[in-house]
Protein backbone atom coordinates (compact mmCIF):
# COMPACT_ATOMS: atom_id res chain seq x y z
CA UNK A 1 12.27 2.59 -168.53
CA UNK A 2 9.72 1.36 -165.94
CA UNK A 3 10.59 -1.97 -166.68
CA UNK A 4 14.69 -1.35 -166.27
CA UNK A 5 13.96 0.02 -162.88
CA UNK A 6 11.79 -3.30 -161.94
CA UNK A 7 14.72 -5.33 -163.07
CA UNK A 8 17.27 -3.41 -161.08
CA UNK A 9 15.28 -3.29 -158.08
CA UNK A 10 14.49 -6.66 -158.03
CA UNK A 11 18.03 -7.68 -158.52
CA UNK A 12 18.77 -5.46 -155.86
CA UNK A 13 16.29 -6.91 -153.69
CA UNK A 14 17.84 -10.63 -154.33
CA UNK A 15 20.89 -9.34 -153.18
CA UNK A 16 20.09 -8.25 -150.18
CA UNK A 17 18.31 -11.16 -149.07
CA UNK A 18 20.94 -13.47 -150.17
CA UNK A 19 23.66 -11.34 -147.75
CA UNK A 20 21.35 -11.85 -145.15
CA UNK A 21 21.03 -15.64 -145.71
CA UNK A 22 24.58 -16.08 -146.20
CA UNK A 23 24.96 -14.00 -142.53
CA UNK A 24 22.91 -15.54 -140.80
CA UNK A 25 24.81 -18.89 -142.13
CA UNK A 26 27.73 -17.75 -140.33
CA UNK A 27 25.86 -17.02 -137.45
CA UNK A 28 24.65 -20.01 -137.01
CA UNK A 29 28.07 -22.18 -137.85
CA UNK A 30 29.25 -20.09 -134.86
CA UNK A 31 27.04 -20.33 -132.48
CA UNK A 32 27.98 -20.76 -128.95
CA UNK A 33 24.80 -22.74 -128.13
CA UNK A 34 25.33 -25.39 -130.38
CA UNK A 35 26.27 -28.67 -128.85
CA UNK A 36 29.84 -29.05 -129.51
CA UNK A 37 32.78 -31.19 -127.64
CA UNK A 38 35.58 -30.06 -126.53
CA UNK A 39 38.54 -32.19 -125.60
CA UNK A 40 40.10 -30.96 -121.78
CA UNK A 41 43.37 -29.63 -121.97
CA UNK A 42 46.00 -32.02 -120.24
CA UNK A 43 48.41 -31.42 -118.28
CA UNK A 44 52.13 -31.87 -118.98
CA UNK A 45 53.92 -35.47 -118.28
CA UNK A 46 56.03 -34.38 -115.88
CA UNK A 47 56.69 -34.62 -112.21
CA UNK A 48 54.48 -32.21 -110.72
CA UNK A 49 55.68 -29.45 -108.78
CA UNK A 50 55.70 -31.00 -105.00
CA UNK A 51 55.58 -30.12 -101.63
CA UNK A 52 57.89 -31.35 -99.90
CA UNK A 53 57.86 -33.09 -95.98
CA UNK A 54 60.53 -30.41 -94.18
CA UNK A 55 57.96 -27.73 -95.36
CA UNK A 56 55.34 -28.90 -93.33
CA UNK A 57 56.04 -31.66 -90.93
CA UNK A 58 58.16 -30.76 -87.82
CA UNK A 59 58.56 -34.64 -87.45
CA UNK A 60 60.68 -37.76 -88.68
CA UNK A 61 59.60 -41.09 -89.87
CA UNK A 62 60.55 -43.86 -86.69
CA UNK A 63 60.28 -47.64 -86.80
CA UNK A 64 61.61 -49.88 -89.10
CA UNK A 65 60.29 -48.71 -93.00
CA UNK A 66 59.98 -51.52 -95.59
CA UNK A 67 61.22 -51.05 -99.18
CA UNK A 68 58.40 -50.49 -101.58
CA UNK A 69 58.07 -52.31 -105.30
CA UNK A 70 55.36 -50.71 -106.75
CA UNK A 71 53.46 -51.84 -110.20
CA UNK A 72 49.63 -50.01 -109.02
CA UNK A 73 48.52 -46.87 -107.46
CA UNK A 74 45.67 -46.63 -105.55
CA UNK A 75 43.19 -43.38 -104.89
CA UNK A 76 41.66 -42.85 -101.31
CA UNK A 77 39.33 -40.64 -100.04
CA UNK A 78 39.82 -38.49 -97.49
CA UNK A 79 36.57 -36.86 -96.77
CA UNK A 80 37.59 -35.60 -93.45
CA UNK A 81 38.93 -32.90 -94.94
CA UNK A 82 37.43 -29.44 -94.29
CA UNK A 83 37.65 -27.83 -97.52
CA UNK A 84 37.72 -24.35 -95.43
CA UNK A 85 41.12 -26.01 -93.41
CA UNK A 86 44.63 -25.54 -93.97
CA UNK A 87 46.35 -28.31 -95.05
CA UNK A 88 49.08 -28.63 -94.01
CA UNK A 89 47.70 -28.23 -90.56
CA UNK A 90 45.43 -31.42 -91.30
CA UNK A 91 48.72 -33.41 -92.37
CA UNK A 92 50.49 -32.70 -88.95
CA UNK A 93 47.31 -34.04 -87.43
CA UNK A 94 47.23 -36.92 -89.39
CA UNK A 95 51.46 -38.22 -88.70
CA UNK A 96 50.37 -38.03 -85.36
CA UNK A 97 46.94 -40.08 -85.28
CA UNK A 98 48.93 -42.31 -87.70
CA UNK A 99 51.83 -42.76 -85.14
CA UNK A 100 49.83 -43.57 -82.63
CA UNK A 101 48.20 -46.22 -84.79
CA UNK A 102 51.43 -47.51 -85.46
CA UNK A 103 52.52 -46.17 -88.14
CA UNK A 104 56.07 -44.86 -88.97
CA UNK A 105 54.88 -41.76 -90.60
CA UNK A 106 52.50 -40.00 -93.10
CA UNK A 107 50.71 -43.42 -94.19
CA UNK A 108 50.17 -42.42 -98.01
CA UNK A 109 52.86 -41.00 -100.29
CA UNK A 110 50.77 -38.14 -101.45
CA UNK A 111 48.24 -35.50 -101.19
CA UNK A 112 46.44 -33.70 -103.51
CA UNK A 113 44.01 -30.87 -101.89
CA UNK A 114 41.46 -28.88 -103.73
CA UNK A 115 43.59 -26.29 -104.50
CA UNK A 116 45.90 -28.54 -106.58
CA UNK A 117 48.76 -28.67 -104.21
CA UNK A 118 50.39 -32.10 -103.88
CA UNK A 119 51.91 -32.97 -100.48
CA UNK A 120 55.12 -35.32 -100.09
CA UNK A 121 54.11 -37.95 -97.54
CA UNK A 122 56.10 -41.38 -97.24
CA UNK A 123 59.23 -41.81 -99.28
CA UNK A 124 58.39 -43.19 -102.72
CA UNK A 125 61.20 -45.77 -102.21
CA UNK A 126 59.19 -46.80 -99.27
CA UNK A 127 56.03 -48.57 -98.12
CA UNK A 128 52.80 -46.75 -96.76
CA UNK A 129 49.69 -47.90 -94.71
CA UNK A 130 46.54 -48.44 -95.36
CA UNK A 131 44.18 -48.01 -92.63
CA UNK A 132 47.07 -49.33 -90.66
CA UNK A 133 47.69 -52.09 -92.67
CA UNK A 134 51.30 -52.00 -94.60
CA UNK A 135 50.95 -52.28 -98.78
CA UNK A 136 53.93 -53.84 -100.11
CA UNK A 137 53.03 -52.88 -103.92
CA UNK A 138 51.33 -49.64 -104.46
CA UNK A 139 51.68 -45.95 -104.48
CA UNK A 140 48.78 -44.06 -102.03
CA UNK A 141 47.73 -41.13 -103.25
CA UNK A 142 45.17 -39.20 -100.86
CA UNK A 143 42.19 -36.87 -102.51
CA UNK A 144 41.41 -34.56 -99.87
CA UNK A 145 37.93 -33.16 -99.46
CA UNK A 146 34.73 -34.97 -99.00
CA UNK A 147 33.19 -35.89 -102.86
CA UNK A 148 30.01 -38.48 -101.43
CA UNK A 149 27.71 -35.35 -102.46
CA UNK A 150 26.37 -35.04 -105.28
CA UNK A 151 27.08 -31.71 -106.47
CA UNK A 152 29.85 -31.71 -104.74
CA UNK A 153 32.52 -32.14 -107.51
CA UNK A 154 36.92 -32.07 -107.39
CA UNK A 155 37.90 -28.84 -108.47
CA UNK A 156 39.69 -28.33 -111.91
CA UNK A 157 43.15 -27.94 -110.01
CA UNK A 158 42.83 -30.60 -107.93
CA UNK A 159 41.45 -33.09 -110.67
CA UNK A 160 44.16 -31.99 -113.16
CA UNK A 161 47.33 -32.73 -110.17
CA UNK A 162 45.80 -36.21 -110.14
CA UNK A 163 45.70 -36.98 -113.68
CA UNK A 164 49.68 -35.39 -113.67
CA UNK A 165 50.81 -37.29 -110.60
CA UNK A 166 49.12 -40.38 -112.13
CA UNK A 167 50.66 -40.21 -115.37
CA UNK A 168 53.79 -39.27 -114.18
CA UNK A 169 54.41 -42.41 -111.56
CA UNK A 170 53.14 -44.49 -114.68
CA UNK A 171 55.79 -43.43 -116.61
CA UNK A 172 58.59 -43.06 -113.68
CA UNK A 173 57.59 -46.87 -112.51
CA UNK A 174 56.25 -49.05 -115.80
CA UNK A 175 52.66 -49.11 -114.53
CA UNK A 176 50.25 -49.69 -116.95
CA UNK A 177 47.28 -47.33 -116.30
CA UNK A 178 44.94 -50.32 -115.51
CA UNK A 179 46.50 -50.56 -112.40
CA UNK A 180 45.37 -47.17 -111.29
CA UNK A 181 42.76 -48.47 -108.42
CA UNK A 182 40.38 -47.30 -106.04
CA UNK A 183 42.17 -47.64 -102.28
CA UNK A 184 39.22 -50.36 -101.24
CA UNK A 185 40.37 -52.52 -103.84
CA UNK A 186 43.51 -53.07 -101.75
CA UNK A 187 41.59 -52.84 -98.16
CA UNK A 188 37.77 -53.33 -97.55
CA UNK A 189 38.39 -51.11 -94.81
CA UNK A 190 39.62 -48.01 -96.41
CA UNK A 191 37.19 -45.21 -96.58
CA UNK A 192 34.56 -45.31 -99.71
CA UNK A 193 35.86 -42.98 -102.33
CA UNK A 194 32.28 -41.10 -102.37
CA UNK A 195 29.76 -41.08 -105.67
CA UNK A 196 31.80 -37.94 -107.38
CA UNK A 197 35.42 -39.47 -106.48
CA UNK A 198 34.60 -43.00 -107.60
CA UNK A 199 33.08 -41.96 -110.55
CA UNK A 200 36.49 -41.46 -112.12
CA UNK A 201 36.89 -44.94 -112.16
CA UNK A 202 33.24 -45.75 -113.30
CA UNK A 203 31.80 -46.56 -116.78
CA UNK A 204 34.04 -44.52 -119.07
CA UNK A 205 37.22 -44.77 -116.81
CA UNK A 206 37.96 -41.56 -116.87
CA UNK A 207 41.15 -41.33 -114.68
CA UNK A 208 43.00 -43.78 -116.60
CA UNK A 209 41.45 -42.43 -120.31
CA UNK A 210 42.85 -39.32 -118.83
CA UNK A 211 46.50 -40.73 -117.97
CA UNK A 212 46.50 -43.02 -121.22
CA UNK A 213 46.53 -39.57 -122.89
CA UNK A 214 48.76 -37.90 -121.05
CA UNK A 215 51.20 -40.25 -122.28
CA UNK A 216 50.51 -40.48 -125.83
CA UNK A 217 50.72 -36.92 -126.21
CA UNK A 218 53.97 -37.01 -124.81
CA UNK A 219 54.96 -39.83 -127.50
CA UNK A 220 53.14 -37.49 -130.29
CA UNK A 221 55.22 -34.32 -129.15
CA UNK A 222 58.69 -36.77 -128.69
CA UNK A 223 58.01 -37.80 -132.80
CA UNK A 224 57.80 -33.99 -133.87
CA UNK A 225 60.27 -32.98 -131.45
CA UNK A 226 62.68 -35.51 -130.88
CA UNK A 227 63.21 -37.68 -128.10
CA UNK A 228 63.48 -35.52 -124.95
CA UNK A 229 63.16 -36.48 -121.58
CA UNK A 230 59.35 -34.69 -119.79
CA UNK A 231 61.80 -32.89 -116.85
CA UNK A 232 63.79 -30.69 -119.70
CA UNK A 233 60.10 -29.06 -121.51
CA UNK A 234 58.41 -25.65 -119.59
CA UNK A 235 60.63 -24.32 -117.01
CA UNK A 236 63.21 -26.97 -116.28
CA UNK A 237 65.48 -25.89 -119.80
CA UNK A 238 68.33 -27.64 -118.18
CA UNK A 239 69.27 -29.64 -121.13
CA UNK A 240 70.13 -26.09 -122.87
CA UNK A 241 71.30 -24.70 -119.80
CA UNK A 242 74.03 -27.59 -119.58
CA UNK A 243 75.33 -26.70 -122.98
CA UNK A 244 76.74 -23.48 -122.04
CA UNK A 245 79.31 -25.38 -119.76
């Protein structure tokens, strides 16, 4: 009888330690401190939600404005940005410093500050300055804030309108994300993008990794879906809309 108890209680015994094994298993397959990568989330390929000029600007473009054929876009820095000031009130000041520099208007085509927002500057049909100097073949896009510290790093929302607006004029205008440059390629004189803005463009080429999948999401979701054009996903349903007329 002794001997029937043993064998029970020892089965019982390799039971239990084989649920706790097998729990602490799963424990450890989900552990949050094991190093695991993650993939960011992209953003949509579509044209970014823009503000536009008459929103902000109480003035006109003057002077004679050349037509613009763009095949590049090119990121400058605009460190003197206060990340504490208002925007929009450090655009007016910048139409008139740049017409006074002679200029015909807001020099680059768009802003992005660290809240995401993206400002409507020069016409995209139309060419914009660089440090005063007129480019013929590129879109200017503007990072405002000042990124030369270390630890001083774009926010998510601004980073993620760059990698939209990017992807989004690459697909709008044929440009081949390897034309995505840093503004001082185009000008020695424009301002240094600063060690955390120019590291998008450093070893692993993040911005343009970042755009290059942008778009081949959009041709994986255009294979399951069917070909639809980026404006009619989210919000825009205007190609459903339409239908009822």
């Amino acid at each position: 009888m002794n001997t029937n108890r043993n064998t029970v209680f020892g089965i019982g015994v390799a039971l239990s330690i084989l649920t706790v094994l097998i729990g602490c298993s799963a424990l450890r397959e989900d552990d949050a401190t094991e190093l695991t990568y993650a993939e960011p989330k992209l953003p949509p390929l579509s044209r970014p939600k823009v503000v536009e000029t008459n929103r902000f600007l109480g003035t006109l473009p003057s002077g004679r404005l050349y037509d613009l054929v763009a095949n590049k876009i090119a990121i400058a820095a605009l460190p003197d940005f206060n990340g504490s000031s208002d925007p929009k009130t450090y655009l007016n000041n910048v139409v008139r410093r740049e017409k006074s520099r002679g200029s015909s208007y807001l020099p680059y085509h768009f802003y992005i500050s660290p809240s995401g927002d993206i400002f409507h500057g020069q016409s995209e049909s139309r060419c914009g300055y660089l440090e005063g100097q007129l480019v013929r073949d590129s879109f200017l896009v503007g990072i405002m804030g000042d990124y030369n510290q270390p630890t001083n790093f774009m926010p998510e929302p601004q980073q993620m309108a760059m990698i939209q607006l990017c992807a989004w004029l690459c697909y709008e205008n044929s440009i081949d994300s390897r034309n995505i440059i840093p503004a001082t390629q185009l000008s020695p004189e424009a301002e240094p993008l600063g060690e955390n803005l120019a590291n998008w463009f450093g070893p692993t080429q993040t911005l343009r990794s970042r755009v290059d999948s942008t778009l081949a999401q959009e041709m994986t979701e255009q294979k399951e879906e069917g070909l639809r054009h980026p404006f009619y996903r989210g919000e825009n349903r205007q190609d459903e809309i339409s239908t009822g007329f």
